[in-house]
PDB file of N, CA and C in Angstrom:
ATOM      1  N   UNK A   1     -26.041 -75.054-271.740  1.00  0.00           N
ATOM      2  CA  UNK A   1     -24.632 -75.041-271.424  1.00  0.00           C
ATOM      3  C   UNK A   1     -23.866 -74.254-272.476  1.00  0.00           C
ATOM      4  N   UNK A   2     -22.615 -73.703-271.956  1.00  0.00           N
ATOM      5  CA  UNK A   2     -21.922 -73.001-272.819  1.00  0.00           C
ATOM      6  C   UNK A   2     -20.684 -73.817-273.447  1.00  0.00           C
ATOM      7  N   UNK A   3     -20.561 -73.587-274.948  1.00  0.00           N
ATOM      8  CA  UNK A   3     -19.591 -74.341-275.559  1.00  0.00           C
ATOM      9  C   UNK A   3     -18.360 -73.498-274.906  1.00  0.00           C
ATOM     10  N   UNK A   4     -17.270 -74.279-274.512  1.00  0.00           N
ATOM     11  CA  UNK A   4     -16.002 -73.314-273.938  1.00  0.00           C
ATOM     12  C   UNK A   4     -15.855 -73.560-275.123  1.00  0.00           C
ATOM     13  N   UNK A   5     -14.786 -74.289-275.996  1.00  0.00           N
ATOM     14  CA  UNK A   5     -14.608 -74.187-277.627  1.00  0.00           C
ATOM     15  C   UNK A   5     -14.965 -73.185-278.257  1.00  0.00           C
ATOM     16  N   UNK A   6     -15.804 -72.886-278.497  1.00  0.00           N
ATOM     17  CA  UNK A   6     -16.657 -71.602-279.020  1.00  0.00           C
ATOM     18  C   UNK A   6     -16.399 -70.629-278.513  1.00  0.00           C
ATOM     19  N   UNK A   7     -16.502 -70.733-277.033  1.00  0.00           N
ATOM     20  CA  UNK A   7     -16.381 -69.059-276.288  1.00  0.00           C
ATOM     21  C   UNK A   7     -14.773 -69.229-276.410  1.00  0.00           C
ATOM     22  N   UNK A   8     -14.138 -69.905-276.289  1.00  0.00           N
ATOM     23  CA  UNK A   8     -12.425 -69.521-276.940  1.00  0.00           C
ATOM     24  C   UNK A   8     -12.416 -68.708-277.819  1.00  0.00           C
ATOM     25  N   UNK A   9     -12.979 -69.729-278.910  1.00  0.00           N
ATOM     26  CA  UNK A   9     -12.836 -69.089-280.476  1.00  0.00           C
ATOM     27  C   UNK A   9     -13.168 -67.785-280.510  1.00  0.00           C
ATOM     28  N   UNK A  10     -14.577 -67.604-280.062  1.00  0.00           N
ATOM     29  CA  UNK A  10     -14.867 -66.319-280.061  1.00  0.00           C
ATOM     30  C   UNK A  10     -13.875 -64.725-279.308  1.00  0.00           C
ATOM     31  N   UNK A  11     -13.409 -65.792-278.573  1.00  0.00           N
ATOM     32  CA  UNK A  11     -12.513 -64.735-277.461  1.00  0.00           C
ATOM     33  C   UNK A  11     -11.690 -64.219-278.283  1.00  0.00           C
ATOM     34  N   UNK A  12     -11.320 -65.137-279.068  1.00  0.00           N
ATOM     35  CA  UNK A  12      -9.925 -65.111-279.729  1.00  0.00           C
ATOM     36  C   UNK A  12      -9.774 -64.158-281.214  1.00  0.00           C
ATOM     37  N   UNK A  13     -11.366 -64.097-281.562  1.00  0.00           N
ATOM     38  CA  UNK A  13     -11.294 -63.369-282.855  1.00  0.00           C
ATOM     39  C   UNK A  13     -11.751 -62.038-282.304  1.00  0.00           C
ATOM     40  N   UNK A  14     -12.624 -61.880-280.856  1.00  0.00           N
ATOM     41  CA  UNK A  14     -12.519 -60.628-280.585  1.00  0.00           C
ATOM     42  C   UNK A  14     -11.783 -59.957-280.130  1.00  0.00           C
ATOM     43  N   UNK A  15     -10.394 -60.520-279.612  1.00  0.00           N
ATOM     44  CA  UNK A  15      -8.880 -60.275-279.151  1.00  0.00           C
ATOM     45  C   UNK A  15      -7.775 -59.932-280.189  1.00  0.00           C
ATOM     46  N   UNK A  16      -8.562 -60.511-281.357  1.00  0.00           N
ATOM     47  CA  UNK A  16      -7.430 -60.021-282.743  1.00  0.00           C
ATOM     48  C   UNK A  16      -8.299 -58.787-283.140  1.00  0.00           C
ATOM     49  N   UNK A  17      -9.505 -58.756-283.147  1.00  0.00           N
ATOM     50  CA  UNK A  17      -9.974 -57.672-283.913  1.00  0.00           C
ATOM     51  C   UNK A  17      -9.584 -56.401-283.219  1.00  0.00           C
ATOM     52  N   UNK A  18      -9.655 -56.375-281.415  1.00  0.00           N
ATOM     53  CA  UNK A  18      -9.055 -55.409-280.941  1.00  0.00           C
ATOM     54  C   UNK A  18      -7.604 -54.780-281.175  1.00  0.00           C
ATOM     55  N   UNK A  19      -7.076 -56.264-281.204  1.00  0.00           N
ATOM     56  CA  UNK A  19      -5.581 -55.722-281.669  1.00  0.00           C
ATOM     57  C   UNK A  19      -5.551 -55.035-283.000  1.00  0.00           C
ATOM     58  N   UNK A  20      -5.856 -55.907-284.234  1.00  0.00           N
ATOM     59  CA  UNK A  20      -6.258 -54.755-285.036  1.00  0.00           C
ATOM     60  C   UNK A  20      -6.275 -53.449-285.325  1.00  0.00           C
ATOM     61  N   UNK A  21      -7.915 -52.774-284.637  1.00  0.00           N
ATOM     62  CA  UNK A  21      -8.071 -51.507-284.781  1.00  0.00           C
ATOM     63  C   UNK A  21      -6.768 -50.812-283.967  1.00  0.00           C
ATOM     64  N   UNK A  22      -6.102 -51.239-282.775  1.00  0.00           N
ATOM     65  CA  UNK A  22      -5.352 -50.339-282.031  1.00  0.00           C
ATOM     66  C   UNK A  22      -4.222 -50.358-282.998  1.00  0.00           C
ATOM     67  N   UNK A  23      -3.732 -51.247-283.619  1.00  0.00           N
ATOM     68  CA  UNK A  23      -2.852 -50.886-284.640  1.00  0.00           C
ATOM     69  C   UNK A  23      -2.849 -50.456-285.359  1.00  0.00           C
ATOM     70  N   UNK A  24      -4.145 -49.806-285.979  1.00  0.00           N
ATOM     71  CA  UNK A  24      -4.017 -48.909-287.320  1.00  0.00           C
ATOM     72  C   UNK A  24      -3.699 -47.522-287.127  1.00  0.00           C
ATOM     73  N   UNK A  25      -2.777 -47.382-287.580  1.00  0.00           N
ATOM     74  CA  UNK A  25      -2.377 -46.277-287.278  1.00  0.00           C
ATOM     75  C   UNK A  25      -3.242 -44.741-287.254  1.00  0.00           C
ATOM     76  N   UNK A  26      -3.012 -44.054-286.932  1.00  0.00           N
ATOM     77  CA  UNK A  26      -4.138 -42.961-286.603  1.00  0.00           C
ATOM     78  C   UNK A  26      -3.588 -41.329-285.819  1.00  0.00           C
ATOM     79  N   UNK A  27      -4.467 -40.385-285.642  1.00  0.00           N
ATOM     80  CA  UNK A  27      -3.713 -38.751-285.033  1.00  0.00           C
ATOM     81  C   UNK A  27      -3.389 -39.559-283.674  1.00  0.00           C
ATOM     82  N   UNK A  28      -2.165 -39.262-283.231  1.00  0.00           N
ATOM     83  CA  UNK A  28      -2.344 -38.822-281.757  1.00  0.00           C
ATOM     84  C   UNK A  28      -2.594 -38.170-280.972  1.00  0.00           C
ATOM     85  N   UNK A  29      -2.939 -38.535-280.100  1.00  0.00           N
ATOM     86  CA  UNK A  29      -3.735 -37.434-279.469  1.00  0.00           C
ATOM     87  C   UNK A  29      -2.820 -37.982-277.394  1.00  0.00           C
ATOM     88  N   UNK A  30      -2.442 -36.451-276.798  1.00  0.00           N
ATOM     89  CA  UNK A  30      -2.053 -36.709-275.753  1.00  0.00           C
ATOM     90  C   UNK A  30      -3.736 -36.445-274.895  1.00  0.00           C
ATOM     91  N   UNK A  31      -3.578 -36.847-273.363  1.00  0.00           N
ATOM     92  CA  UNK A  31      -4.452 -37.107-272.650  1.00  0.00           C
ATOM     93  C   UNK A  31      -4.998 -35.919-272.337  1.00  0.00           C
ATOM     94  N   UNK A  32      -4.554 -34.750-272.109  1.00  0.00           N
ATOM     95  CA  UNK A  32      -5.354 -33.204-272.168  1.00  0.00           C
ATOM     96  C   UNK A  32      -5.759 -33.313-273.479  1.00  0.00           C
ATOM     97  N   UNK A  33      -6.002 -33.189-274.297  1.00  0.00           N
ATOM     98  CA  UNK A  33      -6.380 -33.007-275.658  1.00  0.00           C
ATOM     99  C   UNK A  33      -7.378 -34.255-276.434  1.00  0.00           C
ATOM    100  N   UNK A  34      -7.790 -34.730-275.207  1.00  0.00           N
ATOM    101  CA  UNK A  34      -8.942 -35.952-275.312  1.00  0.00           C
ATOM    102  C   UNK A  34      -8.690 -37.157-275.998  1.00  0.00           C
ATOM    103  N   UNK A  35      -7.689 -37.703-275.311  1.00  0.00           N
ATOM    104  CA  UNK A  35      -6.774 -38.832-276.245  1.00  0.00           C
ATOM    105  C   UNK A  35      -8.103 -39.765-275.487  1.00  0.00           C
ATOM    106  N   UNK A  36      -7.870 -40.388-274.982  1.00  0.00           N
ATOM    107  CA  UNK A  36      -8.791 -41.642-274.263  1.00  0.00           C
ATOM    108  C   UNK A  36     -10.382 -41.381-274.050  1.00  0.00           C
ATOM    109  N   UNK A  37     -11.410 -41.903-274.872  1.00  0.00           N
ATOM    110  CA  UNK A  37     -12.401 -41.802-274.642  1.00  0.00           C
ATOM    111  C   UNK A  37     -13.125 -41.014-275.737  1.00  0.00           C
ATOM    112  N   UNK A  38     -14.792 -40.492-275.534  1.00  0.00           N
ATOM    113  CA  UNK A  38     -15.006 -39.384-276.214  1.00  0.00           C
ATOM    114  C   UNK A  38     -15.342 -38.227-275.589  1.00  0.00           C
ATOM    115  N   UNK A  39     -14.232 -37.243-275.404  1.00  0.00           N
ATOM    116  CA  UNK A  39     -14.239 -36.043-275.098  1.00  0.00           C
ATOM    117  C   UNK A  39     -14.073 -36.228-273.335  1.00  0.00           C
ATOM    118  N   UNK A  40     -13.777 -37.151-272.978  1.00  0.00           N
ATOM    119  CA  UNK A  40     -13.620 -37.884-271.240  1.00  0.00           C
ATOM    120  C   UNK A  40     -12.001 -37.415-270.881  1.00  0.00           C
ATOM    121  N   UNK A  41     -12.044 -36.397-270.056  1.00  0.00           N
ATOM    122  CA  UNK A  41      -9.997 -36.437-269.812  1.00  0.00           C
ATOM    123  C   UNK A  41      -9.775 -36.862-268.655  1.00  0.00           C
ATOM    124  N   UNK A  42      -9.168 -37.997-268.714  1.00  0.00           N
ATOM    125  CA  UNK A  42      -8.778 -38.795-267.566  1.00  0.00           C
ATOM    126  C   UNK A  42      -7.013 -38.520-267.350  1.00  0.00           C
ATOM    127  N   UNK A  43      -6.412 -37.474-266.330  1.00  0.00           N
ATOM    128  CA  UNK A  43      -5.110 -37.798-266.290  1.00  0.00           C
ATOM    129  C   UNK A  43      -4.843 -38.831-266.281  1.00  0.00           C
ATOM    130  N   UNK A  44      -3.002 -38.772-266.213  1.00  0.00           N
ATOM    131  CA  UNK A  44      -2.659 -40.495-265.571  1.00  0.00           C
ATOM    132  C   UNK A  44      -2.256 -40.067-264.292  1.00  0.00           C
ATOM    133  N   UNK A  45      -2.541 -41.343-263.305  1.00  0.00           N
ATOM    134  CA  UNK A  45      -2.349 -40.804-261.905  1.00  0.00           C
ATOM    135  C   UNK A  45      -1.126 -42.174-261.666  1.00  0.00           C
ATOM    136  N   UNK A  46      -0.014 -41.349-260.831  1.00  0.00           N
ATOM    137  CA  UNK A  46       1.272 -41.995-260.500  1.00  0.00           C
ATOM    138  C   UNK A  46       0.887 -42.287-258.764  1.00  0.00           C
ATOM    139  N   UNK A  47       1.234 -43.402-258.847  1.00  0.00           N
ATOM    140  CA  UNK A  47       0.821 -44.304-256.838  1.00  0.00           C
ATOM    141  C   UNK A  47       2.163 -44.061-256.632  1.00  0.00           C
ATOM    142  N   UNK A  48       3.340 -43.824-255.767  1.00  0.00           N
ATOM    143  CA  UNK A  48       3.909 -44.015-255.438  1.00  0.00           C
ATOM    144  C   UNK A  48       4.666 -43.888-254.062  1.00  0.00           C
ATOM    145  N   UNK A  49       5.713 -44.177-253.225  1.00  0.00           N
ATOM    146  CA  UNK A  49       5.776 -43.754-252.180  1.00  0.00           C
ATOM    147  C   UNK A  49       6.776 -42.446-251.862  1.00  0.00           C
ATOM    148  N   UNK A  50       6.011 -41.839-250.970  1.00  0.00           N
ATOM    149  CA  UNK A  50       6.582 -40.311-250.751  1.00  0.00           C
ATOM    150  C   UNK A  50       8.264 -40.020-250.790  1.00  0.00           C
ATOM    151  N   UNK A  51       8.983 -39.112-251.168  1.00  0.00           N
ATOM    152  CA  UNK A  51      10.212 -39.184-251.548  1.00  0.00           C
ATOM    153  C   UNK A  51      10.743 -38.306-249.892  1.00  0.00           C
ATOM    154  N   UNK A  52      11.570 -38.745-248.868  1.00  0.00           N
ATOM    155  CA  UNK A  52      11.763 -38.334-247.590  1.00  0.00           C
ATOM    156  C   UNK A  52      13.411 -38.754-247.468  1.00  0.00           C
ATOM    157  N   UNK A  53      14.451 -37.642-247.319  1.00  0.00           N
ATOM    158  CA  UNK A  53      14.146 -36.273-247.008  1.00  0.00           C
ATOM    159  C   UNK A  53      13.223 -35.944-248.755  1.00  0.00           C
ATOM    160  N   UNK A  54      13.099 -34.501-248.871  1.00  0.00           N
ATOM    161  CA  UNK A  54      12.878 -33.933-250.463  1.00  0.00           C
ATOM    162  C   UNK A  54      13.973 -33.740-251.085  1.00  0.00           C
ATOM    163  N   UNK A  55      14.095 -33.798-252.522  1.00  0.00           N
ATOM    164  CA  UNK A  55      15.898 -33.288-252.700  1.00  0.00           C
ATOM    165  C   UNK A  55      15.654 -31.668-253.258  1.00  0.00           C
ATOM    166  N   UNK A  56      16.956 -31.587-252.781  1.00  0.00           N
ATOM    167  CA  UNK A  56      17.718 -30.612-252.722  1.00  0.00           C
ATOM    168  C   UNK A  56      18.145 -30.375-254.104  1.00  0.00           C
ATOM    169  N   UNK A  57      17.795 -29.178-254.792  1.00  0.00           N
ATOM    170  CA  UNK A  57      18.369 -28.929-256.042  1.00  0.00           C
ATOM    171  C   UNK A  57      19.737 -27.838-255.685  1.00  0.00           C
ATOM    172  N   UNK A  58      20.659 -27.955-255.742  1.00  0.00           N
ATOM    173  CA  UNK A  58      21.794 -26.969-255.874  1.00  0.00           C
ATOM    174  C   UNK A  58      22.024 -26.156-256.598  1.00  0.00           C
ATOM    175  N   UNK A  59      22.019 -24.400-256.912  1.00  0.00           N
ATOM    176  CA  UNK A  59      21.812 -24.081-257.802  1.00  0.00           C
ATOM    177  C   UNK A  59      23.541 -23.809-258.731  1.00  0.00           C
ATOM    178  N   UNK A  60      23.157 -23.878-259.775  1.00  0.00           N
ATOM    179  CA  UNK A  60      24.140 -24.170-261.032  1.00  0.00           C
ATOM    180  C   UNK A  60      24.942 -23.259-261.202  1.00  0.00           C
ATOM    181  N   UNK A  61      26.524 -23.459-261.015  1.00  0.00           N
ATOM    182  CA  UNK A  61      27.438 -22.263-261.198  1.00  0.00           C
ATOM    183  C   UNK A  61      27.115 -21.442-262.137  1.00  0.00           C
ATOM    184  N   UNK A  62      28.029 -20.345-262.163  1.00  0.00           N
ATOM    185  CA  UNK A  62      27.044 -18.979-262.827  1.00  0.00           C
ATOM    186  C   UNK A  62      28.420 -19.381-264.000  1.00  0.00           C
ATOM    187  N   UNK A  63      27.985 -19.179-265.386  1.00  0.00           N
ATOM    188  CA  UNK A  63      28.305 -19.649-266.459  1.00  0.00           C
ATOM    189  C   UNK A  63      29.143 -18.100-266.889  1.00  0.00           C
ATOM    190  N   UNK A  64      30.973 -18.647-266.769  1.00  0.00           N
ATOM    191  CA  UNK A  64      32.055 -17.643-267.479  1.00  0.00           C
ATOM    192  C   UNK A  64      32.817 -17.941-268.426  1.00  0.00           C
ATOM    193  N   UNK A  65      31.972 -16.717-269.672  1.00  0.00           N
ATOM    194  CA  UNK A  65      32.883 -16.880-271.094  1.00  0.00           C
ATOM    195  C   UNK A  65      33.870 -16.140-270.778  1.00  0.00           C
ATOM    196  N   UNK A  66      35.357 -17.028-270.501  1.00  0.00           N
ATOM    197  CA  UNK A  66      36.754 -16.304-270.223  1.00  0.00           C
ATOM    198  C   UNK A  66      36.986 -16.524-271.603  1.00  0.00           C
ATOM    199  N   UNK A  67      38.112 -15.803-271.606  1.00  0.00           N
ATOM    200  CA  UNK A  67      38.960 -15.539-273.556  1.00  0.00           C
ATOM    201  C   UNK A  67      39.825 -17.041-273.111  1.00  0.00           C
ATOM    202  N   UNK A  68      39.984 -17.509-274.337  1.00  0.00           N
ATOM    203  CA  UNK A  68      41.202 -18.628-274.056  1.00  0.00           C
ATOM    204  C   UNK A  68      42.355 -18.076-274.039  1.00  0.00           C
ATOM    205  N   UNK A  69      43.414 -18.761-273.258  1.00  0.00           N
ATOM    206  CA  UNK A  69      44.704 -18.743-272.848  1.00  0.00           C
ATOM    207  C   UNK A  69      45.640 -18.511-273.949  1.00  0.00           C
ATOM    208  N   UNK A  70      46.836 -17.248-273.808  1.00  0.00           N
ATOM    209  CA  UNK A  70      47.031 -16.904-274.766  1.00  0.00           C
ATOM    210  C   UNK A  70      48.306 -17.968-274.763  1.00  0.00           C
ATOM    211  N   UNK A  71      49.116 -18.021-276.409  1.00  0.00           N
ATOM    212  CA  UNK A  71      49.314 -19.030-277.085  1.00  0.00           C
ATOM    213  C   UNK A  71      50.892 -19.350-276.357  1.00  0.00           C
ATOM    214  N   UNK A  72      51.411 -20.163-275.835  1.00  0.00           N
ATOM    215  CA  UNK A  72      52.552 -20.329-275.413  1.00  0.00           C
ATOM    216  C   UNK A  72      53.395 -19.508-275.925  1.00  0.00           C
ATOM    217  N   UNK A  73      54.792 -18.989-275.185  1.00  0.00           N
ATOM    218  CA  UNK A  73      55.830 -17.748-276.023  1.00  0.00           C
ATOM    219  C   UNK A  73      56.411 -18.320-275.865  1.00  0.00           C
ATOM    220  N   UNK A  74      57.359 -18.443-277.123  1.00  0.00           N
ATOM    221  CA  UNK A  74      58.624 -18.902-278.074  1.00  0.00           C
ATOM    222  C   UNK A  74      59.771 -18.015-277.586  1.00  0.00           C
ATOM    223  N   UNK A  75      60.928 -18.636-276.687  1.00  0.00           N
ATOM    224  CA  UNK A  75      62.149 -17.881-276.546  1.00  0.00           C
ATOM    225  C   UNK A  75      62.776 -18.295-277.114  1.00  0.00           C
ATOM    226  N   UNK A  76      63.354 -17.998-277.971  1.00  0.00           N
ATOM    227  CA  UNK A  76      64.814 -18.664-279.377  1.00  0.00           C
ATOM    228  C   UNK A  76      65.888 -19.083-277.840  1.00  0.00           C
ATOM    229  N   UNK A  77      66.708 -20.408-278.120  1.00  0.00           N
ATOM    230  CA  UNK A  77      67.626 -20.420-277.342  1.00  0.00           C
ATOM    231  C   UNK A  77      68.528 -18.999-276.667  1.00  0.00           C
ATOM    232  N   UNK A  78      69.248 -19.080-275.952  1.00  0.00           N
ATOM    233  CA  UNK A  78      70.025 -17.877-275.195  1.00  0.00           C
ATOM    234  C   UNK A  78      71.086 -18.034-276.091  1.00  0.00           C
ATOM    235  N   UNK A  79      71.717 -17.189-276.854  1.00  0.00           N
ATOM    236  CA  UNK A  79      73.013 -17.150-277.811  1.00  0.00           C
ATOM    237  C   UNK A  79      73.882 -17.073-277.013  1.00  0.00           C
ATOM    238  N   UNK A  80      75.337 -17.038-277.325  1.00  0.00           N
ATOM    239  CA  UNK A  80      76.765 -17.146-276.359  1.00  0.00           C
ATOM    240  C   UNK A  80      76.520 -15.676-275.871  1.00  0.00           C
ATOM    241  N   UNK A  81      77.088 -16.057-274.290  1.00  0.00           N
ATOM    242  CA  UNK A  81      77.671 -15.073-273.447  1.00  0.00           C
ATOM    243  C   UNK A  81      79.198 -14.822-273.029  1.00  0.00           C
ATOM    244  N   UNK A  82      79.692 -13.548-273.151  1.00  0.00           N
ATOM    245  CA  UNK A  82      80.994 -13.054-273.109  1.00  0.00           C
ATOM    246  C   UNK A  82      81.379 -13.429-271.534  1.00  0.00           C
ATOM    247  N   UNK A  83      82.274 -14.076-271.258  1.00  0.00           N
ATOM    248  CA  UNK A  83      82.509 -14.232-270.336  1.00  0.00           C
ATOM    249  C   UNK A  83      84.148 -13.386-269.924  1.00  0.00           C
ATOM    250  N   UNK A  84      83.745 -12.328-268.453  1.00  0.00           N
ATOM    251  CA  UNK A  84      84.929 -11.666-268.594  1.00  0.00           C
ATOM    252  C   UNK A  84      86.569 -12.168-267.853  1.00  0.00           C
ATOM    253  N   UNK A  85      87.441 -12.146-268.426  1.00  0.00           N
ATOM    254  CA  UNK A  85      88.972 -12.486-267.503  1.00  0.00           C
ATOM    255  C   UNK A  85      89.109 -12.588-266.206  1.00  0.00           C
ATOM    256  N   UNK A  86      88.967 -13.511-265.643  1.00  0.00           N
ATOM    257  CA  UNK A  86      89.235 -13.968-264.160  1.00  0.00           C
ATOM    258  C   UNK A  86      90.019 -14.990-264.091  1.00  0.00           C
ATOM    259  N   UNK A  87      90.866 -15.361-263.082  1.00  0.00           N
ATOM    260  CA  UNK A  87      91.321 -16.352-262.197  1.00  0.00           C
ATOM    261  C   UNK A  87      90.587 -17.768-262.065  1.00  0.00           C
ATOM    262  N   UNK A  88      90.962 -18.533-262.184  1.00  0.00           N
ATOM    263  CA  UNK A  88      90.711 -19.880-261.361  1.00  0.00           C
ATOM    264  C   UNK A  88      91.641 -20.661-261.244  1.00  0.00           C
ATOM    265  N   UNK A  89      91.825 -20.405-259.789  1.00  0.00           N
ATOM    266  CA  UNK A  89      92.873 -21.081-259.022  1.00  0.00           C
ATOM    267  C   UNK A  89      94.174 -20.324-259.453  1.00  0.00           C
ATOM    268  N   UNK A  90      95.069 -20.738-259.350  1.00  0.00           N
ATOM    269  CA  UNK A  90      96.646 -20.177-259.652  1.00  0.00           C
ATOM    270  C   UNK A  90      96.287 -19.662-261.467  1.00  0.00           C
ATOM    271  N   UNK A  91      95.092 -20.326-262.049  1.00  0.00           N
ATOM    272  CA  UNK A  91      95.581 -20.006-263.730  1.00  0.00           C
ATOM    273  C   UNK A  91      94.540 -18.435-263.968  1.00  0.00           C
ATOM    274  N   UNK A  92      95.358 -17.861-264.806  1.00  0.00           N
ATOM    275  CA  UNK A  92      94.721 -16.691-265.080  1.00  0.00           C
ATOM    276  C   UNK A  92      93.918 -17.043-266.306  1.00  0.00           C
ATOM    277  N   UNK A  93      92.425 -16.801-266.847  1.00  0.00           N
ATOM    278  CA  UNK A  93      92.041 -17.206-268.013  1.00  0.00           C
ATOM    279  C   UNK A  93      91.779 -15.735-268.726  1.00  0.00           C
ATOM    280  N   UNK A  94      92.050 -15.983-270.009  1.00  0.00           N
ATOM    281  CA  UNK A  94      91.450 -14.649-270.833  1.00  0.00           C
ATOM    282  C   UNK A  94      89.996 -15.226-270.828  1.00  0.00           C
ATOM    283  N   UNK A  95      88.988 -13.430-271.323  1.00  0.00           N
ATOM    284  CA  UNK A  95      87.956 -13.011-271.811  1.00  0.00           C
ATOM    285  C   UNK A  95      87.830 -14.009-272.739  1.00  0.00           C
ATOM    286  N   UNK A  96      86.843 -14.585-272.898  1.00  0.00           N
ATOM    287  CA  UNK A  96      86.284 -16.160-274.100  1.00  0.00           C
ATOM    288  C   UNK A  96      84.566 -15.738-274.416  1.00  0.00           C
ATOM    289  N   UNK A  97      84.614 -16.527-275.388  1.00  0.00           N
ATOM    290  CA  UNK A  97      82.682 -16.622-275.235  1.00  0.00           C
ATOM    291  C   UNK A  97      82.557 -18.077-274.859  1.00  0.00           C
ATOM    292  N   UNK A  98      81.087 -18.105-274.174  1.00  0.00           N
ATOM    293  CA  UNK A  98      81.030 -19.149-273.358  1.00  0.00           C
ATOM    294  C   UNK A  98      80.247 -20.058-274.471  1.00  0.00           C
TER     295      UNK A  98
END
């Protein structure tokens, strides 16, 4: 018969020792370049379900370096205007500045 106790224990120190080695730090290596295994390249393969309709990429406005906007113009207030001798109503007014 098998001690379960034992085969725990045992489970358990061969479950730390794995953890262990995977933690020591080490090169990385991506999966073209024979990360997993020795010298074995296994992509990773994605399950998923088919994408219906397909999308549509729109292509990207065409990119314009305009000059920036030139700088607001400064009109100094309007100085007095001469206003010439006319009438209003029965009164005659002289030439004034306004």
């Amino acid at each position: 018969m098998v001690n379960t106790q034992r085969l725990a224990s045992m489970a358990a120190v061969l479950g730390l020792a794995v953890v262990g080695v995977t933690a020591v730090p080490h090169e990385a290596k991506a999966w073209w370049r024979g990360g997993f295994g020795v010298g074995i390249v296994v992509p990773p393969v994605v399950v998923g379900p088919p994408v219906y309709p397909a999308p549509y990429y729109y292509p990207a406005p065409p990119v314009v370096y305009a000059p920036p906007p030139p700088p607001a113009a400064y009109y100094p207030p309007p100085g007095r205007v001469w206003v010439a001798p006319h009438w209003e109503g029965p009164n005659w007014v002289g030439g004034h500045w306004s």
